[in-house]
Protein backbone atom coordinates (compact mmCIF):
# COMPACT_ATOMS: atom_id res chain seq x y z
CA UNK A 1 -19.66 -41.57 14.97
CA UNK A 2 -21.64 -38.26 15.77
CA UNK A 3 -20.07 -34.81 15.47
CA UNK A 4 -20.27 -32.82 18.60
CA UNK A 5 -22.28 -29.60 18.33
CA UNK A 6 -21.37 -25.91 19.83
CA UNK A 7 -24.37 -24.25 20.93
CA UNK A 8 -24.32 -20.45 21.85
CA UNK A 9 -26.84 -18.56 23.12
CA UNK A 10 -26.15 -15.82 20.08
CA UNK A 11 -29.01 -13.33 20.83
CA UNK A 12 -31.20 -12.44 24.19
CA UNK A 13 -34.04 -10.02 23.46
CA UNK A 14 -34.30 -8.46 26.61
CA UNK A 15 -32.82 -5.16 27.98
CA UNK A 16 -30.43 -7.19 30.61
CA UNK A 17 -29.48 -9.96 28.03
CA UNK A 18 -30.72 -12.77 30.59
CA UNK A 19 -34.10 -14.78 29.19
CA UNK A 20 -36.66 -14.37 32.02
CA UNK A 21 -37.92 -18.17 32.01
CA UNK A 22 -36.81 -20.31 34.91
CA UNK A 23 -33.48 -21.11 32.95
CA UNK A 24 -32.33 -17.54 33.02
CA UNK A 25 -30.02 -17.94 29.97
CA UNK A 26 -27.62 -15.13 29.40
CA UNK A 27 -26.78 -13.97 26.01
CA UNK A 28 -23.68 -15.29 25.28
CA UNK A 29 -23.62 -18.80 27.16
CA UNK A 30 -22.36 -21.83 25.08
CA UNK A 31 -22.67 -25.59 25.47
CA UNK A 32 -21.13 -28.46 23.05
CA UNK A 33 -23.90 -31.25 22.79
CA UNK A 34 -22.27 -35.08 22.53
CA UNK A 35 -24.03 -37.87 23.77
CA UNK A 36 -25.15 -36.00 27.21
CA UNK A 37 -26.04 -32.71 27.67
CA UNK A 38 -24.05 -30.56 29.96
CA UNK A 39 -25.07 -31.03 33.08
CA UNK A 40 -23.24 -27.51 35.07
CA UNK A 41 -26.18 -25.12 33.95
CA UNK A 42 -27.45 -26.92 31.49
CA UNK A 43 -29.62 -25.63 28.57
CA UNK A 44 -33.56 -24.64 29.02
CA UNK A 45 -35.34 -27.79 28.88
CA UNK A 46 -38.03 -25.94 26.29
CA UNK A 47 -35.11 -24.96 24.05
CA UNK A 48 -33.59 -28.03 24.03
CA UNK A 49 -36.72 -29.38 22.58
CA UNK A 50 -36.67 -27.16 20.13
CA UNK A 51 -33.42 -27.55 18.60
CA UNK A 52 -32.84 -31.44 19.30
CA UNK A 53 -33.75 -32.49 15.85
CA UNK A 54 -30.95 -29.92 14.55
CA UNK A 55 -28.68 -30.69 16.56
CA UNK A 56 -29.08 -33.99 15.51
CA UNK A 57 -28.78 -33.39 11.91
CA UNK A 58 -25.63 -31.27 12.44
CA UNK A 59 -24.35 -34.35 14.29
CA UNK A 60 -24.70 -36.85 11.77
CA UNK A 61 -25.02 -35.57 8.26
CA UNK A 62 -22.85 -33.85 5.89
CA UNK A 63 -25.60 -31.64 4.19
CA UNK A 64 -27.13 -29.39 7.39
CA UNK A 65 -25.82 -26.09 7.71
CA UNK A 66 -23.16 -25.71 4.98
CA UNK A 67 -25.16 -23.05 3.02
CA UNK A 68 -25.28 -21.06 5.85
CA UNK A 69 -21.90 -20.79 6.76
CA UNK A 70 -21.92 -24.18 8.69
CA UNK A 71 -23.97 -23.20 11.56
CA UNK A 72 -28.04 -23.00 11.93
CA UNK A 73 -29.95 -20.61 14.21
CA UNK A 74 -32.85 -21.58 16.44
CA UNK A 75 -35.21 -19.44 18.45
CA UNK A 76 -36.57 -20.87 21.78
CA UNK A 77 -40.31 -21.17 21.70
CA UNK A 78 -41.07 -18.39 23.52
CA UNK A 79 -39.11 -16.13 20.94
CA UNK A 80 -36.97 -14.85 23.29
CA UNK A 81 -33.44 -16.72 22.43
CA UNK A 82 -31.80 -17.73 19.69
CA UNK A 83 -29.40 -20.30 19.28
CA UNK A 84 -26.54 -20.59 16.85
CA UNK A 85 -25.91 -24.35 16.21
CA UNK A 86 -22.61 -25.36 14.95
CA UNK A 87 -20.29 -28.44 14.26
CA UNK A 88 -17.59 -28.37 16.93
CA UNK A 89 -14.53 -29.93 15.07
């Protein structure tokens, strides 16, 4: 059975702390992936491309993530967001 995964928007590099792309993610948001993603302001489509095969490892392996403190971060691709990926026990 998969882990679920806690995602948090950890870090916004802009002045306001809300990503300008059409998602508008604010610095601070957090989501816990299982088999569907939240649907209530969901995460930035882009994002979630990015960090899908991650989350995936974090979900069902052992290994990912323990030698950094159990959680990995992500940046979206446009560099503006990073995500800190973590098992949700």
């Amino acid at each position: 059975m998969a882990r679920k995964v806690r995602v948090e928007a950890c870090q916004v590099r802009t002045e306001s702390r809300v990503c300008p792309g059409m998602a508008q993610t604010e610095q601070g948001e957090t989501y816990v992936l299982d088999a569907r993603t939240p649907a209530e302001r969901g995460i930035c489509c882009q994002a979630f491309t990015a960090m899908s095969p991650f989350r995936t490892a974090l979900a069902v392996t052992d290994q990912v993530g323990r030698e950094q403190d159990g959680h990995l971060d992500i940046t979206c691709p446009h560099g503006v967001v990073t995500f800190r990926l973590s098992r949700a026990y």
